[in-house]
C-alpha atoms as a PDB file:
ATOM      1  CA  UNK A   1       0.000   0.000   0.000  1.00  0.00           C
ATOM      2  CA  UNK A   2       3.342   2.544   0.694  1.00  0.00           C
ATOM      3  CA  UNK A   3       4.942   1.902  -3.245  1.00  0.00           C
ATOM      4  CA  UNK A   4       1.981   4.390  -4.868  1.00  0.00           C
ATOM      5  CA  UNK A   5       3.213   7.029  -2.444  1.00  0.00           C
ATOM      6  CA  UNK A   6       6.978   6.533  -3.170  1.00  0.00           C
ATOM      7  CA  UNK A   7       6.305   6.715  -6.866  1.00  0.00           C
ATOM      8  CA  UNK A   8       8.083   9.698  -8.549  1.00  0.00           C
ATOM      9  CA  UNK A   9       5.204  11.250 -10.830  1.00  0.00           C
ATOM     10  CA  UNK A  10       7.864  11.941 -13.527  1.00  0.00           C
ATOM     11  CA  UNK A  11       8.990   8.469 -14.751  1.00  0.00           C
ATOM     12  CA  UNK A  12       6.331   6.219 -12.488  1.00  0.00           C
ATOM     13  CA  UNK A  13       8.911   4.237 -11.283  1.00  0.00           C
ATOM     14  CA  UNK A  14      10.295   3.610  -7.340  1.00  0.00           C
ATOM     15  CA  UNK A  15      11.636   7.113  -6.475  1.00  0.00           C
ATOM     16  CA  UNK A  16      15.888   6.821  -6.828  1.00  0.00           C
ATOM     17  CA  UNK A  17      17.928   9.390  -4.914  1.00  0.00           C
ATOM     18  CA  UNK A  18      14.493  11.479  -4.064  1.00  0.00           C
ATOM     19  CA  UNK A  19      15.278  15.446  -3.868  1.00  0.00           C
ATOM     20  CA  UNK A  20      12.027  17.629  -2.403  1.00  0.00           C
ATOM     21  CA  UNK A  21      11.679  21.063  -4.037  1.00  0.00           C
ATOM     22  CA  UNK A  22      10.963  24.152  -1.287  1.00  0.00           C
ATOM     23  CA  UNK A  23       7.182  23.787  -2.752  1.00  0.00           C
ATOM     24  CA  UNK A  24       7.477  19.890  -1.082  1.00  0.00           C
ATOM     25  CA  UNK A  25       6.869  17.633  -4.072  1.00  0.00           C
ATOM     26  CA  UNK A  26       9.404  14.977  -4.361  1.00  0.00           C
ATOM     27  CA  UNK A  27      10.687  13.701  -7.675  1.00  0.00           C
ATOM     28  CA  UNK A  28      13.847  11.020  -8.855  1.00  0.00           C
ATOM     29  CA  UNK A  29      17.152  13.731  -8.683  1.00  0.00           C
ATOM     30  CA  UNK A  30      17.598  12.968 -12.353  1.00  0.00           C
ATOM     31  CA  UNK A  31      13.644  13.442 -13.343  1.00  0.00           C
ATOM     32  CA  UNK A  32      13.832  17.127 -11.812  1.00  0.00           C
ATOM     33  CA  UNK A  33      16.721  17.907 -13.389  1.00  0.00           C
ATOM     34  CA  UNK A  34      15.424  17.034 -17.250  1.00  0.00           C
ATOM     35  CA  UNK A  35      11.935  18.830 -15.873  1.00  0.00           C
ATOM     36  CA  UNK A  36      14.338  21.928 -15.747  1.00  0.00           C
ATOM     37  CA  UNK A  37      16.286  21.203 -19.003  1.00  0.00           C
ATOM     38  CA  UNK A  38      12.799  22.395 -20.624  1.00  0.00           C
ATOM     39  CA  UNK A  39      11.549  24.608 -17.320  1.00  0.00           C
ATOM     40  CA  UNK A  40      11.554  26.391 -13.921  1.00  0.00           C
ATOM     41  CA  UNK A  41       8.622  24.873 -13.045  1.00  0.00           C
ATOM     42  CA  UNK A  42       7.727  22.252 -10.816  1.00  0.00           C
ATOM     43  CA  UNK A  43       5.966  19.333 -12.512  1.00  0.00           C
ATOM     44  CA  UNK A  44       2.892  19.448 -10.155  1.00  0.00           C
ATOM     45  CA  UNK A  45       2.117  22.698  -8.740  1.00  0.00           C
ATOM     46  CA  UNK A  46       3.492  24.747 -11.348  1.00  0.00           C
ATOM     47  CA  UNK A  47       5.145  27.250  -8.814  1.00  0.00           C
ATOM     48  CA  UNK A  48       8.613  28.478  -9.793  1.00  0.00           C
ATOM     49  CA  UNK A  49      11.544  26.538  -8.566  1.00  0.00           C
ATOM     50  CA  UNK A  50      15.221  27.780  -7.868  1.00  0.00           C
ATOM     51  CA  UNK A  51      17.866  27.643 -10.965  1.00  0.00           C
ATOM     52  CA  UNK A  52      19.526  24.627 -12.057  1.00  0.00           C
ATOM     53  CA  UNK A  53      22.571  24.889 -10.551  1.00  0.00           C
ATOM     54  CA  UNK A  54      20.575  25.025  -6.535  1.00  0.00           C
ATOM     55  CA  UNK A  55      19.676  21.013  -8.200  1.00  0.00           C
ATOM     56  CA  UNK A  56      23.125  20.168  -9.419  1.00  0.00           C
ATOM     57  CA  UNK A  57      23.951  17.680  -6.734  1.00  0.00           C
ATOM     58  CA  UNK A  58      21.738  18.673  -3.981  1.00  0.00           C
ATOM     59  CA  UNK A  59      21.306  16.537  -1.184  1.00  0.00           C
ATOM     60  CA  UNK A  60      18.858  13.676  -1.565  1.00  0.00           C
ATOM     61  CA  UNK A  61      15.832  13.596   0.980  1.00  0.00           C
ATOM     62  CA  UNK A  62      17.606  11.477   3.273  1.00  0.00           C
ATOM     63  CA  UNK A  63      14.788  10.267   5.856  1.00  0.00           C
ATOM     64  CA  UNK A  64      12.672   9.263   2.367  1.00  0.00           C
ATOM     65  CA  UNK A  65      16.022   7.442   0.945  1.00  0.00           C
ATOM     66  CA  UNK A  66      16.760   5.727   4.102  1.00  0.00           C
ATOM     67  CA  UNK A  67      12.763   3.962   4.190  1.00  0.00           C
ATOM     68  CA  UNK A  68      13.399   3.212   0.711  1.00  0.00           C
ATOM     69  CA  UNK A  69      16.057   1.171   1.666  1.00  0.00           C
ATOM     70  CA  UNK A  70      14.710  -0.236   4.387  1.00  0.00           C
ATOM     71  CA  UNK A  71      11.406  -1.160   3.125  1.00  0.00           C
ATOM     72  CA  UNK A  72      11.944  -2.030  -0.689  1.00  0.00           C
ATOM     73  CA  UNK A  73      15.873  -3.094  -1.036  1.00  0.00           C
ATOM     74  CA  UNK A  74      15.134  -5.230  -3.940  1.00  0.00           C
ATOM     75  CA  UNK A  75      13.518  -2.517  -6.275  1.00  0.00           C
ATOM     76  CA  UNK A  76      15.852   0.237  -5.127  1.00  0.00           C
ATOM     77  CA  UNK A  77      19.071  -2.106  -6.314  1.00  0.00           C
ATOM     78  CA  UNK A  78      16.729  -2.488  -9.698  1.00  0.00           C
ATOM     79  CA  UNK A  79      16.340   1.316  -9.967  1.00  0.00           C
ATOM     80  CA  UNK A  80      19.483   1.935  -9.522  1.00  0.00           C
ATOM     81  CA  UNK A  81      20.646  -0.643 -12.200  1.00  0.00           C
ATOM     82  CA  UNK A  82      17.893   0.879 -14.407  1.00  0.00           C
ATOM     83  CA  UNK A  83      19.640   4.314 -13.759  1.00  0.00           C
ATOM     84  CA  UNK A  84      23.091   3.277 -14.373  1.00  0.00           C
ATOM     85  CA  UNK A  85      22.428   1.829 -17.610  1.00  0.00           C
ATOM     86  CA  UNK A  86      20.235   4.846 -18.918  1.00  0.00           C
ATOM     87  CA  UNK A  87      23.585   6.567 -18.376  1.00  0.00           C
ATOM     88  CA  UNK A  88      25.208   4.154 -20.667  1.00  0.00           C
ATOM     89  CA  UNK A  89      28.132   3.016 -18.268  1.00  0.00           C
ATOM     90  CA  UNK A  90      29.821   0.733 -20.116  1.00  0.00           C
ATOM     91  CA  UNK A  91      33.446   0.459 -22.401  1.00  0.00           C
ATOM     92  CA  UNK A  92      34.987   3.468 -22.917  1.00  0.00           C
ATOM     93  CA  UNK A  93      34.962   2.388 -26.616  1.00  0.00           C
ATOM     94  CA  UNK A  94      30.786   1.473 -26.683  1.00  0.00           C
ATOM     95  CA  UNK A  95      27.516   3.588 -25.975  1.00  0.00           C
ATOM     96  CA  UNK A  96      30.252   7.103 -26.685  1.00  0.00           C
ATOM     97  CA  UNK A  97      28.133  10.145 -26.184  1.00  0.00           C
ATOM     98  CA  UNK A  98      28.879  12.182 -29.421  1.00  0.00           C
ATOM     99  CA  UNK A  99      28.629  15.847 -29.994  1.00  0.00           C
ATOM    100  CA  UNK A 100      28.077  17.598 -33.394  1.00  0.00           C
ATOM    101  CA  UNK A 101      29.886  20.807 -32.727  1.00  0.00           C
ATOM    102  CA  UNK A 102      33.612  21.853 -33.736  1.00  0.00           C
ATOM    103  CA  UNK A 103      37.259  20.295 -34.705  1.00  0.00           C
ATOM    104  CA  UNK A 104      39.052  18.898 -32.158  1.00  0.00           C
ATOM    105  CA  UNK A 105      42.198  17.701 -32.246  1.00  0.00           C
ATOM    106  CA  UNK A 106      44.542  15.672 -29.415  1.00  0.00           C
ATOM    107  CA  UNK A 107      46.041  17.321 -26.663  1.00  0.00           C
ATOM    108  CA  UNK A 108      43.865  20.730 -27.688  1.00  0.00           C
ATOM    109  CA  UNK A 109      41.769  22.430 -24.863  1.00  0.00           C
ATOM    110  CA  UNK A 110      38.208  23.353 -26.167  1.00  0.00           C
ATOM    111  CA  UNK A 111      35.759  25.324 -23.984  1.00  0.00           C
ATOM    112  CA  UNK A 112      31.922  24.826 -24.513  1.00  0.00           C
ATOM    113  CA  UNK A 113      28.718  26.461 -23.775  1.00  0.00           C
ATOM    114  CA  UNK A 114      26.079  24.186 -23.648  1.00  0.00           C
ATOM    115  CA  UNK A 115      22.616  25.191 -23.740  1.00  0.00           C
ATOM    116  CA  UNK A 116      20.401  22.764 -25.991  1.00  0.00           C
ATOM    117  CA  UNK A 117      18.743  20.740 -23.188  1.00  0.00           C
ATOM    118  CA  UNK A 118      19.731  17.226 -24.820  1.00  0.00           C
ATOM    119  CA  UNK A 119      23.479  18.061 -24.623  1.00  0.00           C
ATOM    120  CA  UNK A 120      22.901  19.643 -21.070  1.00  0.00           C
ATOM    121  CA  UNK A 121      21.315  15.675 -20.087  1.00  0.00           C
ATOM    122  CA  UNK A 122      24.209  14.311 -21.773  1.00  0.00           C
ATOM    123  CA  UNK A 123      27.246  16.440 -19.592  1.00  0.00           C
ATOM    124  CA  UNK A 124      25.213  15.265 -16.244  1.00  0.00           C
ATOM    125  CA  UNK A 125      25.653  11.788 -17.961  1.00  0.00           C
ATOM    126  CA  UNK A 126      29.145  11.388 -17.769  1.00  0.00           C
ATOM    127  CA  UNK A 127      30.070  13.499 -15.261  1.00  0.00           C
ATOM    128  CA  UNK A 128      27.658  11.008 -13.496  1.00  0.00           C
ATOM    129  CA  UNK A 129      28.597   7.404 -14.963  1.00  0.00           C
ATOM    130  CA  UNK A 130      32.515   8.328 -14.178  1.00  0.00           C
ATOM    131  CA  UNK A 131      33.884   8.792 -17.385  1.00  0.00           C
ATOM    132  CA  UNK A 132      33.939  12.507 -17.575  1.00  0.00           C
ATOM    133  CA  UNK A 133      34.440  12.165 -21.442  1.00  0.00           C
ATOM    134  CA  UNK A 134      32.405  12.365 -24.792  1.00  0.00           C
ATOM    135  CA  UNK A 135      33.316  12.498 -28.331  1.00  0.00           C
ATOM    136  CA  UNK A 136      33.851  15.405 -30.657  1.00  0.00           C
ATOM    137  CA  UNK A 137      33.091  15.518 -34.369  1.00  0.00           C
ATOM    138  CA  UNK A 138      32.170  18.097 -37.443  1.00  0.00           C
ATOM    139  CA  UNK A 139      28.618  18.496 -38.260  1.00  0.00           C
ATOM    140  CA  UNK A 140      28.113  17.009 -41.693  1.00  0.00           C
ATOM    141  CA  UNK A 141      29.643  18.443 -44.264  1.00  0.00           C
ATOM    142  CA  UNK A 142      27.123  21.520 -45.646  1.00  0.00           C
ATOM    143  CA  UNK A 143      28.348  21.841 -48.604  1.00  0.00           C
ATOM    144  CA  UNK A 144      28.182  17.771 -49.416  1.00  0.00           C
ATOM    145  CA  UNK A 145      26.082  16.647 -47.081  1.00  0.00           C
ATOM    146  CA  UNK A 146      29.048  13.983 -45.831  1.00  0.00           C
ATOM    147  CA  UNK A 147      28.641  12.336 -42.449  1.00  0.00           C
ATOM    148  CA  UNK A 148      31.720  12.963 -40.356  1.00  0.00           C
ATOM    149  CA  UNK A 149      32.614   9.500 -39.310  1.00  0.00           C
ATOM    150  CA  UNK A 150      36.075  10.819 -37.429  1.00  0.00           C
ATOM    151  CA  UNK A 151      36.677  12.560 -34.089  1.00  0.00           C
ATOM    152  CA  UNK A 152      38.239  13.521 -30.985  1.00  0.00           C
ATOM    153  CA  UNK A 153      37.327  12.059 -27.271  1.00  0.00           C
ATOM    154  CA  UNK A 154      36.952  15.304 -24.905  1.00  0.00           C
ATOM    155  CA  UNK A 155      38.058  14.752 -21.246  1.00  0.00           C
ATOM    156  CA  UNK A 156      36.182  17.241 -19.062  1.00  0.00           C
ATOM    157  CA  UNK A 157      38.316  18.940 -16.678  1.00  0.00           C
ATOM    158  CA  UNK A 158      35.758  21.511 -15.564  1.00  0.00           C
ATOM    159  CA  UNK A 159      31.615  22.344 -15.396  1.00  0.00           C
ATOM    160  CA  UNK A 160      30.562  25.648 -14.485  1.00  0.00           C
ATOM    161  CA  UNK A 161      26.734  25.588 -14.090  1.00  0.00           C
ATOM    162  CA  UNK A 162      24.862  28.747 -14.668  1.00  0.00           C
ATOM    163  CA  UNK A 163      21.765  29.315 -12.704  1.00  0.00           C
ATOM    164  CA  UNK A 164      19.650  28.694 -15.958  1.00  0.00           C
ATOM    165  CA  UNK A 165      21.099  25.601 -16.708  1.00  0.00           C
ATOM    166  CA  UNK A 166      23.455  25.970 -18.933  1.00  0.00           C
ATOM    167  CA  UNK A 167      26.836  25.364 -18.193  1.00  0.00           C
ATOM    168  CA  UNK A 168      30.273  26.446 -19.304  1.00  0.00           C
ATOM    169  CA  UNK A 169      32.292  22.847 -20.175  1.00  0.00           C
ATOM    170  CA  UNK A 170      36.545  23.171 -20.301  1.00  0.00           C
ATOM    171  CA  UNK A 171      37.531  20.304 -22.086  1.00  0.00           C
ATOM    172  CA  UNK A 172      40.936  18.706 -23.473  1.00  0.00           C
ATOM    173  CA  UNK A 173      41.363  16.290 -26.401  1.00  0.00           C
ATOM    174  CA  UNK A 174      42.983  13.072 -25.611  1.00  0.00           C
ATOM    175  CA  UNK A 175      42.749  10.179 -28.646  1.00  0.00           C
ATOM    176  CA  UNK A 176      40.728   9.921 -32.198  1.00  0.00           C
ATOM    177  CA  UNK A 177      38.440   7.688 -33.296  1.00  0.00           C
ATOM    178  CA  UNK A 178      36.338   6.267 -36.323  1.00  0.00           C
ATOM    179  CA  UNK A 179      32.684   5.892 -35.418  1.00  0.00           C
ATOM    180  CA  UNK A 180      31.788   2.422 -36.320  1.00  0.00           C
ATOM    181  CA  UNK A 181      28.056   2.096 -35.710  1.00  0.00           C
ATOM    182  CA  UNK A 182      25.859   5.224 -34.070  1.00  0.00           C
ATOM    183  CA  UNK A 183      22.151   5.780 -32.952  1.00  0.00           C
ATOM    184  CA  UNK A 184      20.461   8.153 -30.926  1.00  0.00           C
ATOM    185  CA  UNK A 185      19.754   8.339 -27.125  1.00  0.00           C
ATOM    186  CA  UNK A 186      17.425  11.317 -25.771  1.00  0.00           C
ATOM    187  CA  UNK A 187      18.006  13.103 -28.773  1.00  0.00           C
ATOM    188  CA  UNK A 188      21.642  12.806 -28.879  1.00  0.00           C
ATOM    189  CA  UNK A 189      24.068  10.679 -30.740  1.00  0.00           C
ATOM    190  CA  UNK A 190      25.372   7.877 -29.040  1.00  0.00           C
ATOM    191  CA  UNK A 191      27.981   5.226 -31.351  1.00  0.00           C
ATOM    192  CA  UNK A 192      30.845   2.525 -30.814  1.00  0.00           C
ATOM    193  CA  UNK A 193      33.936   3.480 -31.782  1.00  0.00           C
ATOM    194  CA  UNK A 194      37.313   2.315 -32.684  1.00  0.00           C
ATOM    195  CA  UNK A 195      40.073   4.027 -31.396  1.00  0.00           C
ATOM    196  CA  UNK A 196      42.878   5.180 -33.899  1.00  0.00           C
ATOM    197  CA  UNK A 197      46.598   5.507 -32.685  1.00  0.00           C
ATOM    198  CA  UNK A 198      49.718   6.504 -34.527  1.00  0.00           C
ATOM    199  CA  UNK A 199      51.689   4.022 -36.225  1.00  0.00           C
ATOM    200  CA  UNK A 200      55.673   3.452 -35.399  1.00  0.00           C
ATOM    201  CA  UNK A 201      57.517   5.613 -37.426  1.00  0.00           C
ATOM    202  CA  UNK A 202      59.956   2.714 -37.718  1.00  0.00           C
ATOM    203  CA  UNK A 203      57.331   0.260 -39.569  1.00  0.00           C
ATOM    204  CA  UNK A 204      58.666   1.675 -42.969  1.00  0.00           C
ATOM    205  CA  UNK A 205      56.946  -1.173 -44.856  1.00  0.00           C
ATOM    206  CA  UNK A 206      53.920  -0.736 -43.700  1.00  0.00           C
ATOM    207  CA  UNK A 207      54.057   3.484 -44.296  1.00  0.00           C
ATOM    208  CA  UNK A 208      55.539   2.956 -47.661  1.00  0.00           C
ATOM    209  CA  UNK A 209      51.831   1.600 -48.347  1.00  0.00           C
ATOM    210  CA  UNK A 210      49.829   3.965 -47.578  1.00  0.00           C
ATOM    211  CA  UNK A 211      48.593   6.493 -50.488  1.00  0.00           C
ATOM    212  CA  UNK A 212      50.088  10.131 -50.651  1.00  0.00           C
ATOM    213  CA  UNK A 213      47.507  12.110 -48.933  1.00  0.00           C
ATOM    214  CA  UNK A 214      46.872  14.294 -51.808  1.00  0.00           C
ATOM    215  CA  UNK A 215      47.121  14.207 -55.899  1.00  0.00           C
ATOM    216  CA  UNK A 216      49.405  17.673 -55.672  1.00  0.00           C
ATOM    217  CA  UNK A 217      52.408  16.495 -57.406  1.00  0.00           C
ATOM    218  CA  UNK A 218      55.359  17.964 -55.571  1.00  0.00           C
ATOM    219  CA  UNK A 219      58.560  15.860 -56.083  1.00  0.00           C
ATOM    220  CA  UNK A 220      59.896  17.032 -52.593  1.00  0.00           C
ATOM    221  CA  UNK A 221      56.997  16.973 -50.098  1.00  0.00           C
ATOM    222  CA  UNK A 222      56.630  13.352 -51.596  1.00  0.00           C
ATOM    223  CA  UNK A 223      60.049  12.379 -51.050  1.00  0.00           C
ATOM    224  CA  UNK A 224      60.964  14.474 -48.126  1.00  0.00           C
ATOM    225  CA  UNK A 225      61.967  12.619 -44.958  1.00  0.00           C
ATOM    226  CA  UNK A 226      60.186  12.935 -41.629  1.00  0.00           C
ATOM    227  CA  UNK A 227      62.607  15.465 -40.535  1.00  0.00           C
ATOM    228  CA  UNK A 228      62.951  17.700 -43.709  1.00  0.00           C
ATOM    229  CA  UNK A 229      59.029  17.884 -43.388  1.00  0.00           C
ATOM    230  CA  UNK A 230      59.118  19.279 -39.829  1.00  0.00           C
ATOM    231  CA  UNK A 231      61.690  22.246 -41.142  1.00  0.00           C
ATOM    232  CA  UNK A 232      59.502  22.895 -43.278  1.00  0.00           C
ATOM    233  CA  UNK A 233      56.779  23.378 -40.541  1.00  0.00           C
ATOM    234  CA  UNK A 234      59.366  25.636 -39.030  1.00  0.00           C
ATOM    235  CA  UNK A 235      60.390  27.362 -42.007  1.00  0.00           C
ATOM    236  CA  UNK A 236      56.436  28.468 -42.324  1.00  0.00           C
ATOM    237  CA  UNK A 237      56.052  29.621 -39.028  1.00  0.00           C
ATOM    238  CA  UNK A 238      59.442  31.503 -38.763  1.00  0.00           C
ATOM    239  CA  UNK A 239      57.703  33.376 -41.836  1.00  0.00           C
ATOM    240  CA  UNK A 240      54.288  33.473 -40.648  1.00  0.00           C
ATOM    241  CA  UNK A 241      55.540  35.355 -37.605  1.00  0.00           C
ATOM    242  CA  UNK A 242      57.586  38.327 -38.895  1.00  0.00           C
ATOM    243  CA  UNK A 243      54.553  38.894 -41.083  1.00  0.00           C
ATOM    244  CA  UNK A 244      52.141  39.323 -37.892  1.00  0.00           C
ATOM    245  CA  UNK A 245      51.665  42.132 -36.083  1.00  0.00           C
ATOM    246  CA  UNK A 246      52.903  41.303 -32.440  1.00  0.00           C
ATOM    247  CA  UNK A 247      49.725  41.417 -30.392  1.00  0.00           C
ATOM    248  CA  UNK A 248      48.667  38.538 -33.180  1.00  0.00           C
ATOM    249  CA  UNK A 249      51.615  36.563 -32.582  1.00  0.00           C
ATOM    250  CA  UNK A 250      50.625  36.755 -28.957  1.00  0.00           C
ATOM    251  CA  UNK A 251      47.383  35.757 -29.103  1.00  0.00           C
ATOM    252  CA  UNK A 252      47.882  32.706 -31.519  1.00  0.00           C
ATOM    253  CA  UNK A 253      50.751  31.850 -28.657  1.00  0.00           C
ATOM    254  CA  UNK A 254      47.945  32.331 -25.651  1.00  0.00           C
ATOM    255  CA  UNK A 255      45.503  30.581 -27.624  1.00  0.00           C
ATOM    256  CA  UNK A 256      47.388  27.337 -29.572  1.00  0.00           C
ATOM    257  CA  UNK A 257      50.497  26.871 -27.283  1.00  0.00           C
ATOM    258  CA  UNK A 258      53.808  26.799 -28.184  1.00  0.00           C
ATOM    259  CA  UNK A 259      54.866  24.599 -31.393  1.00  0.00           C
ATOM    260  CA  UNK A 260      55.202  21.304 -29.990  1.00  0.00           C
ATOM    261  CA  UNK A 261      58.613  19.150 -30.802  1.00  0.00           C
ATOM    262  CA  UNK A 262      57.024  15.943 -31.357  1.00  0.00           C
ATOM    263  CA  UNK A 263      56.370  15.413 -35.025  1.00  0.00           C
ATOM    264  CA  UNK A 264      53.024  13.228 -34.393  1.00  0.00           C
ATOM    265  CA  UNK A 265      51.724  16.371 -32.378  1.00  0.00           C
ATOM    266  CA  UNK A 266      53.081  19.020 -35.057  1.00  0.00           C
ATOM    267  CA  UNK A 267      50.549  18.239 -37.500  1.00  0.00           C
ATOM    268  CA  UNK A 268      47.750  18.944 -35.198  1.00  0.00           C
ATOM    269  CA  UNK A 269      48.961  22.135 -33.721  1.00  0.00           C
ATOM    270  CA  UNK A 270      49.583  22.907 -37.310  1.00  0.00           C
ATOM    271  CA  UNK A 271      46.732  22.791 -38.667  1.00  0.00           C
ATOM    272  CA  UNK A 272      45.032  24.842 -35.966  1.00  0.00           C
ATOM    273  CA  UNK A 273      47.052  28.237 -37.144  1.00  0.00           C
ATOM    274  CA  UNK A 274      46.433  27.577 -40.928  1.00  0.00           C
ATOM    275  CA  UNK A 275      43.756  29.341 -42.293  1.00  0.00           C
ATOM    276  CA  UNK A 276      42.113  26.568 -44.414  1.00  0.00           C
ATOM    277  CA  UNK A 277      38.385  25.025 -44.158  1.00  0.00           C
ATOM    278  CA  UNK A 278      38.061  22.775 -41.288  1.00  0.00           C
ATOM    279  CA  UNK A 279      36.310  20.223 -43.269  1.00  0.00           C
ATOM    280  CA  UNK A 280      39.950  20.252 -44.965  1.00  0.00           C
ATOM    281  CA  UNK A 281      41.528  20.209 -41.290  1.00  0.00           C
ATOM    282  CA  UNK A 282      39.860  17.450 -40.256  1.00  0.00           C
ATOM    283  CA  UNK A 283      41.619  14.839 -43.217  1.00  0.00           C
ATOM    284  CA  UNK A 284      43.932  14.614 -40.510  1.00  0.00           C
ATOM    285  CA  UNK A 285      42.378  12.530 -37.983  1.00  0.00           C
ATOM    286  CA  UNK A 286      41.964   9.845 -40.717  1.00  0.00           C
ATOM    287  CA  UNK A 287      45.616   9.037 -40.625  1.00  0.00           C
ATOM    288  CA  UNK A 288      47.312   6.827 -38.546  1.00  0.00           C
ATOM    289  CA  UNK A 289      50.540   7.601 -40.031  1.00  0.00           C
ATOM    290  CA  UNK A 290      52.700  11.135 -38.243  1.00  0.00           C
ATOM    291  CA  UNK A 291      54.536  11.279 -41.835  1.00  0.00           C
ATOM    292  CA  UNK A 292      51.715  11.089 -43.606  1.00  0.00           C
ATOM    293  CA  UNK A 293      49.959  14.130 -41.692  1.00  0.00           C
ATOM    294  CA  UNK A 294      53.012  16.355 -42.307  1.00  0.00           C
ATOM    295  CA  UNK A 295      53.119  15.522 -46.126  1.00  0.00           C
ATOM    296  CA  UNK A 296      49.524  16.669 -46.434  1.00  0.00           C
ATOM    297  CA  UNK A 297      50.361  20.066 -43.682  1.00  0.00           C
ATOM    298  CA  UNK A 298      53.094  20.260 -46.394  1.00  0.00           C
ATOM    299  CA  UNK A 299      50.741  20.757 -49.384  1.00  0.00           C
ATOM    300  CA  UNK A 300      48.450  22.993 -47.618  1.00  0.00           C
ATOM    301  CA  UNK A 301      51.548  25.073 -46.341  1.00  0.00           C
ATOM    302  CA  UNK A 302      52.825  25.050 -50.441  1.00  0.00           C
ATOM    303  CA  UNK A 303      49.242  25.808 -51.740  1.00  0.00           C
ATOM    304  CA  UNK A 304      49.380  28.773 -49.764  1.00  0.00           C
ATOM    305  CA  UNK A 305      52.838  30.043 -50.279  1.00  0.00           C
ATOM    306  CA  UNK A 306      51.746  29.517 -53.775  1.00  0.00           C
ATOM    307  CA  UNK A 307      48.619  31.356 -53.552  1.00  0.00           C
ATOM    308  CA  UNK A 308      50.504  34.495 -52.266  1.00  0.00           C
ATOM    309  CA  UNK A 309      47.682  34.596 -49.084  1.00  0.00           C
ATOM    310  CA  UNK A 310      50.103  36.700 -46.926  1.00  0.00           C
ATOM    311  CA  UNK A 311      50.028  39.638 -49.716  1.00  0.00           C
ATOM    312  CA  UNK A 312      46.359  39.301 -49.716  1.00  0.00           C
ATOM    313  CA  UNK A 313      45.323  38.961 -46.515  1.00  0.00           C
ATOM    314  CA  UNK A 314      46.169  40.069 -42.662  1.00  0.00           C
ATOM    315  CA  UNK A 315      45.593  38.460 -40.097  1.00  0.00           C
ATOM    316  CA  UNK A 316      44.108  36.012 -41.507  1.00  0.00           C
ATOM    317  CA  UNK A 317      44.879  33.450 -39.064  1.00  0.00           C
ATOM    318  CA  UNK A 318      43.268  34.439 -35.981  1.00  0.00           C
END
């Protein structure tokens, strides 16, 4: 005769981790919180609630959790199964929130503001399952309507949640993927992925047969050593920067880092400071291969040289 009254009137289920609003209506933690994703109301009495962020881990209604326990073990352990897998806690490499939004690339921090109430469920997701990461891709392509099948996994190093519910996200990239199969969850895309690492730079057979990463047909970029194509990374920079203004050449510091050594990094940073189309950009998370990466940052850096850009253009690159 107690379950009816124990009953969250969101989601009709056993309440899990109750929280009671100041109007005294008790819903699931999690049902409350996607009742504010679309508004400040509460679900019953229609009386305005305080922000989101006075619900972002507020305490639970302890003398209601502690009779759940007591009195219906069994379905609590359930509901809290249920829960868990609604958040999709499983391999790092299956159920992969993805989010639609920019370029990322390794080892690059990338800052978010996320409003849309869909991606706001999916941050409280995995800060809440533990893994405190999603994945990162291009929106399709709107000029040829491609799906972007590669990405970046975001680590989330900080949340700052606003009083309306949207937060401010600081993320870093950490590895690239392929998507391998995807679907939707809550109106966001969920997919399996397969994780894509660099190759050794000493596996020369197996980099010797791999295509050139572009038709251009420059004798040198084709033939150049690992090496010879990081100088010429540093060549282009040396270049780039006695052509910028100082203040510019300060900001793209502040804002990229400083040019890394390592030549499977190079690419990467590389690509952030030319100023190319990111669909363009984002051919390099497609290859496994360091060399390869700087042979096509190579071309770009050659079609632009032989473009003239820095005659026609300022500052182009921030």
């Amino acid at each position: 005769n107690l379950l009816p009254e124990v009953t969250c009137d969101v989601c009709f289920q056993l309440f899990y981790d109750p929280v009671t609003t100041p109007c005294q209506h008790t819903f699931c933690s999690k049902c409350l919180l996607r009742t504010l994703d679309h508004s400040p109301l509460c679900p019953l009495c229609r009386e305005v609630l305080p922000g989101f962020a006075f619900y972002h881990d507020h305490p639970s209604n302890v003398i209601l959790l502690n009779l759940l326990l007591a009195l219906f073990p069994t379905q609590y352990a359930a509901r809290k199964s249920s829960s868990l897998a609604d958040d999709g806690l499983t391999s790092i490499l299956e159920n992969v929130p993805i989010f639609p939004c920019t370029l990322a690339f390794p080892n690059q921090p990338v800052s978010l503001n996320i409003f849309e109430p869909r991606y706001r469920l999916m941050i409280r997701r995995v800060l809440e399952n533990g893994t405190n990461a999603f994945g990162m891709t291009l929106h399709p392509n709107p000029y040829t309507g491609e799906e972007i099948m590669y990405g970046t996994m975001l680590r989330v190093k900080r949340v700052q949640m606003n009083i309306d519910g949207t937060s401010g996200v600081d993320t870093v990239g950490t590895w690239r993927f392929q998507i391998v199969k995807r679907w939707w969850v809550d109106g966001y895309m969920v997919a399996n992925l397969k994780r894509l690492n660099d190759y050794s730079l000493d596996n020369e057979a197996r980099l010797n047969a791999l295509p050139s990463p572009s038709n251009l047909s420059i004798d040198f970029i084709d033939s150049a050593t690992t090496d010879e194509l990081v100088e010429r990374c540093l060549m282009f920079v040396r270049r780039m920067r006695t052509r910028l203004a100082p203040w510019v050449a300060h900001r793209m510091d502040a804002a990229y880092g400083p040019m890394p050594e390592d030549s499977g990094r190079l690419s990467f940073w590389m690509a952030l400071v030319l100023p190319i189309d990111d669909y363009d950009k984002a051919k390099l998370l497609t290859l496994q291969s360091p060399h390869l990466r700087l042979q096509l940052v190579a071309h770009w850096v050659a079609a632009l040289d032989k473009q003239g850009w820095w005659r026609n253009s300022g500052c182009v690159i921030m």
